[in-house]
N, C-alpha and C. Protein backbone atom coordinates (compact mmCIF):
# COMPACT_ATOMS: atom_id res chain seq x y z
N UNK A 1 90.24 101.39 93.09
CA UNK A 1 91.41 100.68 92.63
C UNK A 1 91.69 100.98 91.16
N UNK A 2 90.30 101.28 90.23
CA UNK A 2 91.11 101.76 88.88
C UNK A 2 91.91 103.03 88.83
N UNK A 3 92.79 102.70 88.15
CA UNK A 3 93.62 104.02 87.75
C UNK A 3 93.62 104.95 86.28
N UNK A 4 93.64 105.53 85.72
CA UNK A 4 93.50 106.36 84.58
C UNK A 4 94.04 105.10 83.46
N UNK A 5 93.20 105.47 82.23
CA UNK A 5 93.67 104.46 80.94
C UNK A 5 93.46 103.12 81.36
N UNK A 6 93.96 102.30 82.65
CA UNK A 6 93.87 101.09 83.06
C UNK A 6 91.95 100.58 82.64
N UNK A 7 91.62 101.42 83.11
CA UNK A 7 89.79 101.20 83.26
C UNK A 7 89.35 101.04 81.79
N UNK A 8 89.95 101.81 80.57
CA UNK A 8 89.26 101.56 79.57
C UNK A 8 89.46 100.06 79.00
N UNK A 9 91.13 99.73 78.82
CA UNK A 9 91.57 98.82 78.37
C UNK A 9 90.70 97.70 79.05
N UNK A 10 90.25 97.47 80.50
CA UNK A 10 89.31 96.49 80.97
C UNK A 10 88.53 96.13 80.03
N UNK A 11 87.39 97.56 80.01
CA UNK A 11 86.24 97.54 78.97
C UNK A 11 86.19 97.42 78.24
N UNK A 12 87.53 97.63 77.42
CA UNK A 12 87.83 97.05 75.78
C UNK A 12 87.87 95.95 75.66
N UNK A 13 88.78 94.92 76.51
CA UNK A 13 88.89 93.57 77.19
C UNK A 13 87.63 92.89 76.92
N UNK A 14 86.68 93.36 77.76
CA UNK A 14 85.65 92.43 78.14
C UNK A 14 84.79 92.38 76.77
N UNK A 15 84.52 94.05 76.34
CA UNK A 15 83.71 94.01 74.41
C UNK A 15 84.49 93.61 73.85
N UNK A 16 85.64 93.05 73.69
CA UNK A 16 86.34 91.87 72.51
C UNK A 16 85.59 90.67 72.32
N UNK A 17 85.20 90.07 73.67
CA UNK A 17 84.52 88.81 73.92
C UNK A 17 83.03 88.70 73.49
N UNK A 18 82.69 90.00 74.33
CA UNK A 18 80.76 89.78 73.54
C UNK A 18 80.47 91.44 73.91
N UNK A 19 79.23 91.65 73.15
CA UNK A 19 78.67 92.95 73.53
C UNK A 19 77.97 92.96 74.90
N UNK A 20 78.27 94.19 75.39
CA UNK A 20 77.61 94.41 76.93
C UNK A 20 76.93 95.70 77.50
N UNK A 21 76.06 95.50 78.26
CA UNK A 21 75.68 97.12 78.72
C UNK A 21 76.96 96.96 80.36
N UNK A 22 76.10 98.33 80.32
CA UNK A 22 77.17 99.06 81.50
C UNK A 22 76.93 97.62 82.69
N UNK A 23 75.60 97.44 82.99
CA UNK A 23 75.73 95.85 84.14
C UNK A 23 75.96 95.16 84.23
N UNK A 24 76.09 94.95 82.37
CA UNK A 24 76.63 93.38 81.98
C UNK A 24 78.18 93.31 82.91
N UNK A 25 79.01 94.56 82.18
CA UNK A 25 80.12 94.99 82.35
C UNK A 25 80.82 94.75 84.27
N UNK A 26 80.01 95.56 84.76
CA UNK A 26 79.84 95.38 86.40
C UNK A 26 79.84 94.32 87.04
N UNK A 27 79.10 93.29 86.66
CA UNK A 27 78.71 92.05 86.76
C UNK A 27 79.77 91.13 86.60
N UNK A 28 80.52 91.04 85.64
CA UNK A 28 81.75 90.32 84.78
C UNK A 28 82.77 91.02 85.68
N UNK A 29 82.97 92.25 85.88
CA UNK A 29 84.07 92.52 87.33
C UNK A 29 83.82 91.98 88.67
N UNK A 30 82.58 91.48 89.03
CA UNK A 30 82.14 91.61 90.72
C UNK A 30 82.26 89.68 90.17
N UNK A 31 82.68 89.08 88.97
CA UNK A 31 82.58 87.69 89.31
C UNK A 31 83.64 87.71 88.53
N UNK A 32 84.66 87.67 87.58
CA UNK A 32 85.77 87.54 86.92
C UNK A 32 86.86 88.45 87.77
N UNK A 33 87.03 89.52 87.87
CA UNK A 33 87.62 89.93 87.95
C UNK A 33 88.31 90.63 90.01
N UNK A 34 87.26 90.47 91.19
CA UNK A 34 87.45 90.83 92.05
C UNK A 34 88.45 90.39 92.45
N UNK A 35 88.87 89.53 92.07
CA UNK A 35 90.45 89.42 93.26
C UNK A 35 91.67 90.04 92.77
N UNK A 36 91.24 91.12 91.83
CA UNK A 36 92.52 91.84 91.34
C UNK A 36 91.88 93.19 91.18
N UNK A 37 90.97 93.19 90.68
CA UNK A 37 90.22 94.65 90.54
C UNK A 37 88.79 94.61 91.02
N UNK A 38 88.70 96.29 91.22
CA UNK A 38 87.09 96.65 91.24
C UNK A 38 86.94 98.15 90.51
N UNK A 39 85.90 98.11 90.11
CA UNK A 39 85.31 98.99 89.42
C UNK A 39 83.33 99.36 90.26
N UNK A 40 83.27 100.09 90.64
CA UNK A 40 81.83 100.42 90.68
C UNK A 40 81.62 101.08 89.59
N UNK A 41 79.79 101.80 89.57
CA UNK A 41 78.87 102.15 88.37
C UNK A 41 79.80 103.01 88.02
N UNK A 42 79.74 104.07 89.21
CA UNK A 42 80.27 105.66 89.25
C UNK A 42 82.02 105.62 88.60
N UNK A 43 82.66 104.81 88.25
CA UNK A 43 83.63 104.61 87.51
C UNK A 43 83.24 104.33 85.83
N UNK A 44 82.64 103.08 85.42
CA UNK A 44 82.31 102.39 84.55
C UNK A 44 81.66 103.08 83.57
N UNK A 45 80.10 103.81 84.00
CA UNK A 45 79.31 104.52 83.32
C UNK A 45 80.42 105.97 82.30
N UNK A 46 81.19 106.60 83.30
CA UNK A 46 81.66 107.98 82.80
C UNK A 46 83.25 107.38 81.86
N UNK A 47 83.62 106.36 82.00
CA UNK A 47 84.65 105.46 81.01
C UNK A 47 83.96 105.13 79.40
N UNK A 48 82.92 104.69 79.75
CA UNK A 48 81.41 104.00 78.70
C UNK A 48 81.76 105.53 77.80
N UNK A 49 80.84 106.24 78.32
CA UNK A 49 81.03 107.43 77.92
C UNK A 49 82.36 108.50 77.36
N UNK A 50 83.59 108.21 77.62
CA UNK A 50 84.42 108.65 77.52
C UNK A 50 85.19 107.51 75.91
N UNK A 51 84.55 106.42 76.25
CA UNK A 51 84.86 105.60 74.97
C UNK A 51 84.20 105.63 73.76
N UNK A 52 82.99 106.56 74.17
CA UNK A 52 82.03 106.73 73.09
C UNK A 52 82.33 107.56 72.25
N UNK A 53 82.64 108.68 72.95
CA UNK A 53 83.49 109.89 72.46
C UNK A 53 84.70 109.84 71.89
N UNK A 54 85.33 108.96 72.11
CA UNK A 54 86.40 108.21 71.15
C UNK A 54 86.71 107.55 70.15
N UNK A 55 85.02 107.36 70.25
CA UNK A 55 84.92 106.13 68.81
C UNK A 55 85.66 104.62 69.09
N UNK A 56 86.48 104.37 70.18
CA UNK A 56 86.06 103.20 70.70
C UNK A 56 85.47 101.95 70.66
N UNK A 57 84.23 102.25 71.20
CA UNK A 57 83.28 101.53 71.54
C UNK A 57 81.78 102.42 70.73
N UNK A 58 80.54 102.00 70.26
CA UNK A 58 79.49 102.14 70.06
C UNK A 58 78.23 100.86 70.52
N UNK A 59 77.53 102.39 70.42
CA UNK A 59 75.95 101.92 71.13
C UNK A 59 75.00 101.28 69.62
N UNK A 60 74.66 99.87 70.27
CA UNK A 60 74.16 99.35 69.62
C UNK A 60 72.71 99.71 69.66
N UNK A 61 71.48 99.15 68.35
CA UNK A 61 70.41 100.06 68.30
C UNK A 61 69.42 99.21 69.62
N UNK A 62 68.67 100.15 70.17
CA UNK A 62 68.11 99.41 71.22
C UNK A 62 66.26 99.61 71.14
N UNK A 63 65.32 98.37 71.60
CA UNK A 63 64.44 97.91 71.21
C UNK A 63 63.55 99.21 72.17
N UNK A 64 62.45 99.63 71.16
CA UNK A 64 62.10 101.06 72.08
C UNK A 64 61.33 100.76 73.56
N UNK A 65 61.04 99.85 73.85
CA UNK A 65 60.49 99.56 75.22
C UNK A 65 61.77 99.52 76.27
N UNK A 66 62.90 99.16 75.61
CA UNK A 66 64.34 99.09 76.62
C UNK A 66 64.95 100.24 77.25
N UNK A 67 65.08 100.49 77.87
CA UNK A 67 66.22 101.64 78.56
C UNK A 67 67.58 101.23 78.35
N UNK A 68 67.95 99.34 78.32
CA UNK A 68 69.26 99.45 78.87
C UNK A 68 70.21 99.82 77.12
N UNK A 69 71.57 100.22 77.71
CA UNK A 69 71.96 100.56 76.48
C UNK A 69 73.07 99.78 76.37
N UNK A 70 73.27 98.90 74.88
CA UNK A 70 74.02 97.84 74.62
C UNK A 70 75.27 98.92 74.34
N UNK A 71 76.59 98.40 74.34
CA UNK A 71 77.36 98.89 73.92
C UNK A 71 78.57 97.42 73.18
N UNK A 72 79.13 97.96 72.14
CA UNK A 72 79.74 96.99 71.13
C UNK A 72 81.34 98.07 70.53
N UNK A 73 82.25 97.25 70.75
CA UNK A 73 83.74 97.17 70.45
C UNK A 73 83.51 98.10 68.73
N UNK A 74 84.45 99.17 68.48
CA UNK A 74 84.50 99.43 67.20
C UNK A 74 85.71 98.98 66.78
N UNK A 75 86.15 98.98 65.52
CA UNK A 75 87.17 98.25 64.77
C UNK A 75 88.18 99.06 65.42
N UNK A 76 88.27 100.51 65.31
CA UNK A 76 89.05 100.94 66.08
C UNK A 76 89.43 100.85 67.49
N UNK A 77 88.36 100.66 68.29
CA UNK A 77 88.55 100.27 69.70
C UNK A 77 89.44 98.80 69.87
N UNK A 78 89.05 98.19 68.81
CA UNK A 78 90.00 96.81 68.50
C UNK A 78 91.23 96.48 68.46
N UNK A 79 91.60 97.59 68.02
CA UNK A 79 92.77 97.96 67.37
C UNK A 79 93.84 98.29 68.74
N UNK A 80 93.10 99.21 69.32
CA UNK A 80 93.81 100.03 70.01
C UNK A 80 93.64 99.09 71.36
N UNK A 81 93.07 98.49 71.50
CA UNK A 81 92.79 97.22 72.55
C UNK A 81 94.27 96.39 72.09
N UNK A 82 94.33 95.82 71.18
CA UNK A 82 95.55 94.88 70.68
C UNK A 82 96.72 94.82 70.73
N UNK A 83 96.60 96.53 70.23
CA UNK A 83 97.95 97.55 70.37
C UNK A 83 98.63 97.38 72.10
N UNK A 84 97.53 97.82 72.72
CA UNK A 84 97.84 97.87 74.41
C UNK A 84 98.85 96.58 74.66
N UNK A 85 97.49 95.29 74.27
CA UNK A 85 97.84 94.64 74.95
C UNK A 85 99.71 93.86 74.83
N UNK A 86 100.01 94.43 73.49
CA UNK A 86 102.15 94.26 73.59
C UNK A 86 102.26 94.81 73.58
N UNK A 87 102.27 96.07 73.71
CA UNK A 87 102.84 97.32 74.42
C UNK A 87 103.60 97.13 75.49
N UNK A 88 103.69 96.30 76.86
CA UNK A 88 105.00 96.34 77.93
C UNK A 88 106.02 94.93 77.30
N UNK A 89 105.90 94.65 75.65
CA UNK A 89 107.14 93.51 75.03
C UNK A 89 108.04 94.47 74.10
N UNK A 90 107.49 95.62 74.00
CA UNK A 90 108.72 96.48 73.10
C UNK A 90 109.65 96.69 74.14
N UNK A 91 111.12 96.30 73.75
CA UNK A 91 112.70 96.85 74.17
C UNK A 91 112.76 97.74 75.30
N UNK A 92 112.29 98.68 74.93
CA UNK A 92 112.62 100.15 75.96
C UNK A 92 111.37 100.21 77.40
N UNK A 93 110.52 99.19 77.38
CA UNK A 93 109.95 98.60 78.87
C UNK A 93 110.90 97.97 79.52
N UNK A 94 111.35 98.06 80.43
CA UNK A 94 112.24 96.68 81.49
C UNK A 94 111.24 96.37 82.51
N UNK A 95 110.33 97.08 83.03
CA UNK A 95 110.01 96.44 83.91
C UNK A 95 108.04 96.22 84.00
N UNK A 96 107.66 95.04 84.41
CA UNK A 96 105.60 95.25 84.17
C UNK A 96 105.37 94.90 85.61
N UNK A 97 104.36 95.75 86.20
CA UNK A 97 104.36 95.49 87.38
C UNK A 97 103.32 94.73 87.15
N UNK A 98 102.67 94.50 88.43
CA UNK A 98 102.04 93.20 88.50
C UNK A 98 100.22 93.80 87.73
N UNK A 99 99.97 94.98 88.50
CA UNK A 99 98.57 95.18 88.03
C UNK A 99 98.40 94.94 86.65
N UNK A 100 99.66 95.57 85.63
CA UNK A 100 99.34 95.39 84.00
C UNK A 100 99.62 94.36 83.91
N UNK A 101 100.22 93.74 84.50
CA UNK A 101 100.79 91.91 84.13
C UNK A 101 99.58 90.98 83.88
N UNK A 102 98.44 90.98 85.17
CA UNK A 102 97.41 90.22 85.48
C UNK A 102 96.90 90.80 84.77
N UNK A 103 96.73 92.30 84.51
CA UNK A 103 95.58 92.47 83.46
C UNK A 103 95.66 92.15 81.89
N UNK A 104 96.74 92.07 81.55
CA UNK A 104 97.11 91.51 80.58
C UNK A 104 96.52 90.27 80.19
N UNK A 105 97.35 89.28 81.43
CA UNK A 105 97.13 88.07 81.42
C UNK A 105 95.91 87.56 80.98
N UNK A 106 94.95 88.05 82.01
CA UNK A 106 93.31 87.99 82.07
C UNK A 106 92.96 87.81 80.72
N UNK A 107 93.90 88.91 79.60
CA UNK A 107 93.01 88.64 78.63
C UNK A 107 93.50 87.07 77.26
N UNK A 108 94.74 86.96 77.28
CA UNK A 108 95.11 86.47 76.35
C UNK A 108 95.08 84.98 76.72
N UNK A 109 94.56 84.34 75.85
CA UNK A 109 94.51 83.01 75.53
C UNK A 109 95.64 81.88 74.84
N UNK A 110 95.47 80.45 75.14
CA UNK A 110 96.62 79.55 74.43
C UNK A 110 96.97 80.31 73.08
N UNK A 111 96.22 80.60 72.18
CA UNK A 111 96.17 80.97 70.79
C UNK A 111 97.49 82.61 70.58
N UNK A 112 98.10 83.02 72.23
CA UNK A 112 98.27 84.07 72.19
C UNK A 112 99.84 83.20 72.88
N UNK A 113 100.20 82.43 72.61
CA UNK A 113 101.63 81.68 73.18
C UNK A 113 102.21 82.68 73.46
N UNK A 114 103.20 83.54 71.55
CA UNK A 114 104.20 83.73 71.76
C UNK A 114 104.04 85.40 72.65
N UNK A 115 102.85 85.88 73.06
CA UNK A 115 102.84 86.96 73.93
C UNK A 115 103.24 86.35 74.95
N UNK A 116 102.30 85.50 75.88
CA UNK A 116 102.46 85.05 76.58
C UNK A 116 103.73 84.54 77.21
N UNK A 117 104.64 84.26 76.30
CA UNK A 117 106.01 84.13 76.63
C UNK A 117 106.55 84.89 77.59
N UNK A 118 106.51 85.77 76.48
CA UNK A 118 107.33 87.20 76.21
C UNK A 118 106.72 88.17 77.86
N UNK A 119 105.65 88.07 77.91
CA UNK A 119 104.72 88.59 79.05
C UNK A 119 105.48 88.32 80.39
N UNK A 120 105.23 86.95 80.39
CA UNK A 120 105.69 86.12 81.06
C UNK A 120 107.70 86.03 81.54
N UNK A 121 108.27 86.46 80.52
CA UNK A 121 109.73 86.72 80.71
C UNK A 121 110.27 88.14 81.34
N UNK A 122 108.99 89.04 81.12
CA UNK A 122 108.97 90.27 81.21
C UNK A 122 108.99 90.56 82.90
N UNK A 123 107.66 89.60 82.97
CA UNK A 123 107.51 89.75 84.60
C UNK A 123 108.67 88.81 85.67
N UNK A 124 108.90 88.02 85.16
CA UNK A 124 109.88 87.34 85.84
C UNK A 124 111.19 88.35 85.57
N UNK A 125 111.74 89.11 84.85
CA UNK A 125 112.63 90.11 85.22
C UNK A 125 112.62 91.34 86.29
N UNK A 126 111.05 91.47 86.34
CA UNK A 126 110.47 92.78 87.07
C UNK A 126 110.84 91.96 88.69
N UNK A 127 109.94 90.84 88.69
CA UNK A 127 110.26 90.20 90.03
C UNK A 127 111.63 89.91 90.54
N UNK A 128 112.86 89.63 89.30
CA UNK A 128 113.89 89.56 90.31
C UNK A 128 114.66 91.05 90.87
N UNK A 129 114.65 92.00 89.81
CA UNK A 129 114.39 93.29 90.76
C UNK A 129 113.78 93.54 91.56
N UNK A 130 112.47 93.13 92.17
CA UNK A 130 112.06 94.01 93.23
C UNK A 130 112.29 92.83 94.14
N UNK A 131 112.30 91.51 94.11
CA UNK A 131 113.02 90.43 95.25
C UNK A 131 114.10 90.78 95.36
N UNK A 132 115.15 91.40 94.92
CA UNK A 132 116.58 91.70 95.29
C UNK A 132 116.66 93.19 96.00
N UNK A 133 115.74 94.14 95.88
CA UNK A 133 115.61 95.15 96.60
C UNK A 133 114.92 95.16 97.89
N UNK A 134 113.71 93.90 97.87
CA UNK A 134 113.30 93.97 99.16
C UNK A 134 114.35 92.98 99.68
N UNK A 135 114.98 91.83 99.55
CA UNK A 135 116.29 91.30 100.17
C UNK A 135 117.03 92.86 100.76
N UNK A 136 117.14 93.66 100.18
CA UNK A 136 118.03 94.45 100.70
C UNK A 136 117.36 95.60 101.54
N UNK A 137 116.50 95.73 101.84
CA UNK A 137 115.28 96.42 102.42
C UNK A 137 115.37 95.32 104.08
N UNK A 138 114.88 94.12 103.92
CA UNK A 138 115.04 93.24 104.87
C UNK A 138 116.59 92.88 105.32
N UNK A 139 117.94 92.82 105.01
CA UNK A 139 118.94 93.00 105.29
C UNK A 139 119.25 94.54 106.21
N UNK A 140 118.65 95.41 106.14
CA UNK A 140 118.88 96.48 107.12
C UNK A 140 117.44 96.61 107.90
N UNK A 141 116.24 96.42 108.33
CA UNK A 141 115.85 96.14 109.14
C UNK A 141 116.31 94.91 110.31
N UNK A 142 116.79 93.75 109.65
CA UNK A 142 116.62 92.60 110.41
C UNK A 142 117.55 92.91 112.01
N UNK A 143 118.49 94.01 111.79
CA UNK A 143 119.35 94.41 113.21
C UNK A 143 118.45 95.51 114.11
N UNK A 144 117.34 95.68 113.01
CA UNK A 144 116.34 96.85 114.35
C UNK A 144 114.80 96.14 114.97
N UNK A 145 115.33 95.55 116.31
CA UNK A 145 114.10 95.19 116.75
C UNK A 145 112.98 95.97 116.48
N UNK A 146 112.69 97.34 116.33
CA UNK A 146 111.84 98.37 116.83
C UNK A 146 111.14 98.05 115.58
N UNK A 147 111.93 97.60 114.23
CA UNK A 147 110.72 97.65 113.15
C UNK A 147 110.36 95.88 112.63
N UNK A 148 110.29 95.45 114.03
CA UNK A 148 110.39 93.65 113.63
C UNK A 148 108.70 93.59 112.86
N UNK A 149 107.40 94.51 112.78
CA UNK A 149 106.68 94.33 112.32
C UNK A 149 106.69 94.60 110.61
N UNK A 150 108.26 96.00 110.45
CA UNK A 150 108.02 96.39 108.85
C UNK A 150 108.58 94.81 108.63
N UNK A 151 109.87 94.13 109.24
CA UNK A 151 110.40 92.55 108.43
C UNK A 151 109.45 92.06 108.19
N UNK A 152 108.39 91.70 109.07
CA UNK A 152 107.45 90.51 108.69
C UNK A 152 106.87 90.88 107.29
N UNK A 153 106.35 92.51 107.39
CA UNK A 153 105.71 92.50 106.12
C UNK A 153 106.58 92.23 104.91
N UNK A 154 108.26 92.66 104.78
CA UNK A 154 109.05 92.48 103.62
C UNK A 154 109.44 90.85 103.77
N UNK A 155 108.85 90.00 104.87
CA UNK A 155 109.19 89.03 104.23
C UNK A 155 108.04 88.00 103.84
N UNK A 156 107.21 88.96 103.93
CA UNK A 156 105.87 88.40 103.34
C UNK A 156 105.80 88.47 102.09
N UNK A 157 106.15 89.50 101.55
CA UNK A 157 105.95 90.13 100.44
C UNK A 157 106.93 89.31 99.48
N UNK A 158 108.50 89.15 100.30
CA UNK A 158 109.47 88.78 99.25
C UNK A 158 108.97 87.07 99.19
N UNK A 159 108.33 86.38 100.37
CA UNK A 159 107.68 84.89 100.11
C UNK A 159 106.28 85.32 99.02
N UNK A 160 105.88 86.19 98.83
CA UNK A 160 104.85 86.32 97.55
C UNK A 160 105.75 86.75 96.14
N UNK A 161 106.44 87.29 96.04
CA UNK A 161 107.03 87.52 95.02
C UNK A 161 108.03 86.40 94.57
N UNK A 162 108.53 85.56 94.89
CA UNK A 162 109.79 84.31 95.10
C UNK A 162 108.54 83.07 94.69
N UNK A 163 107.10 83.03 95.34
CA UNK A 163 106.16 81.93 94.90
C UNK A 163 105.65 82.67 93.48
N UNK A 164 105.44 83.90 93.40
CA UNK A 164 105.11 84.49 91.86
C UNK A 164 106.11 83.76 91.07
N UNK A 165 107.41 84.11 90.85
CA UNK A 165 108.75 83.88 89.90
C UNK A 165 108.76 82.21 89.78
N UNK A 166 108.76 81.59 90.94
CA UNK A 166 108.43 79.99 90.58
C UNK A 166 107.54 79.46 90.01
N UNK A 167 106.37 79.87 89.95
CA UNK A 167 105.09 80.11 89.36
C UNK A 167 105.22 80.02 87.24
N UNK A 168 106.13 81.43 87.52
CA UNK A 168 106.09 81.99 86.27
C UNK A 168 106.95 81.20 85.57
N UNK A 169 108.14 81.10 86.08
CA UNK A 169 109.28 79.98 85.67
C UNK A 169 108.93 78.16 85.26
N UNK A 170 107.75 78.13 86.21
CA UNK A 170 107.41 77.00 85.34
C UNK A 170 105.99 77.00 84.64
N UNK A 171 105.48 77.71 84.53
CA UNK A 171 105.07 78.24 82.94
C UNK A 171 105.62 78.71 81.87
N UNK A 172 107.29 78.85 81.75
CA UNK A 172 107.52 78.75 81.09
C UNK A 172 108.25 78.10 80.20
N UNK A 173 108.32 76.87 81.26
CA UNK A 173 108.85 75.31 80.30
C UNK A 173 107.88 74.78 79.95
N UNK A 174 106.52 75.03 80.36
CA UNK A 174 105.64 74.38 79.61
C UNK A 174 105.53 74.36 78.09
């Protein structure tokens, strides 16, 4: 389920909060994070590594009887973690789909309102585009018996997207 760039920003995510080795890391996906993502080793480890090389992230000093290897957020990895995370509130985005939305979400806190807004206004625009396209997706199936199984799924989908937007809409009179 990870996709390119998506996987680091996780790992940047999670070393904002505290330092972690690669299991810590694993661990914090297989209990925070499974109902939206997964990551196994064979992903995680060669990301670790690819952030190292970036300057990123660094390896903290480790006690010589230990194998495991700590890894800790660099100022720059900080940075560029922060950067990400308003990156889909500049102008020339219209639309956040849902994977960067939640992953977003995941990370920012009360202390992070006026993103959160903004996040939040972002995706409720994305949703009434794609509820008005699957409306119109389900408007030309609904006369072909033969695909009465694709309706069910577009009107599954448009009852998940319509409970998303109500959702979002009143989070944002809060």
């Amino acid at each position: 389920m990870a996709r390119s760039n998506t996987l680091q920003y996780m790992i940047l995510g999670l070393l904002t909060r505290q330092d972690m080795t690669g299991y810590d890391i694993k661990q914090t996906f297989d209990k925070e994070k499974a109902e939206f993502w997964t990551a196994p080793f064979s992903q995680i480890y060669p990301e670790l590594n690819r952030l190292l090389k970036k300057d990123l992230i660094q390896l903290l000093p480790t006690i010589q009887e230990s194998r495991k290897k700590t890894y800790q957020l660099t100022t720059t990895g900080r940075s560029i973690f922060n950067e990400w995370i308003k990156q889909p509130l500049s102008p020339e985005i219209t639309t956040l789909d849902n994977d960067n939305f939640v992953l977003r979400l995941h990370f920012l806190g009360k202390e992070h309102a006026d993103i959160l807004q903004k996040l939040l206004k972002k995706r409720q625009q994305t949703l009434k585009v794609e509820i008005a396209q699957l409306e119109l997706e389900l408007a030309e199936v609904v006369s072909h018996p033969e695909q009465y199984g694709r309706e069910l799924i577009i009107r599954k989908e448009l009852a998940n997207k319509k409970s998303d937007l109500k959702l979002w809409k009143k989070e944002l009179l809060k």
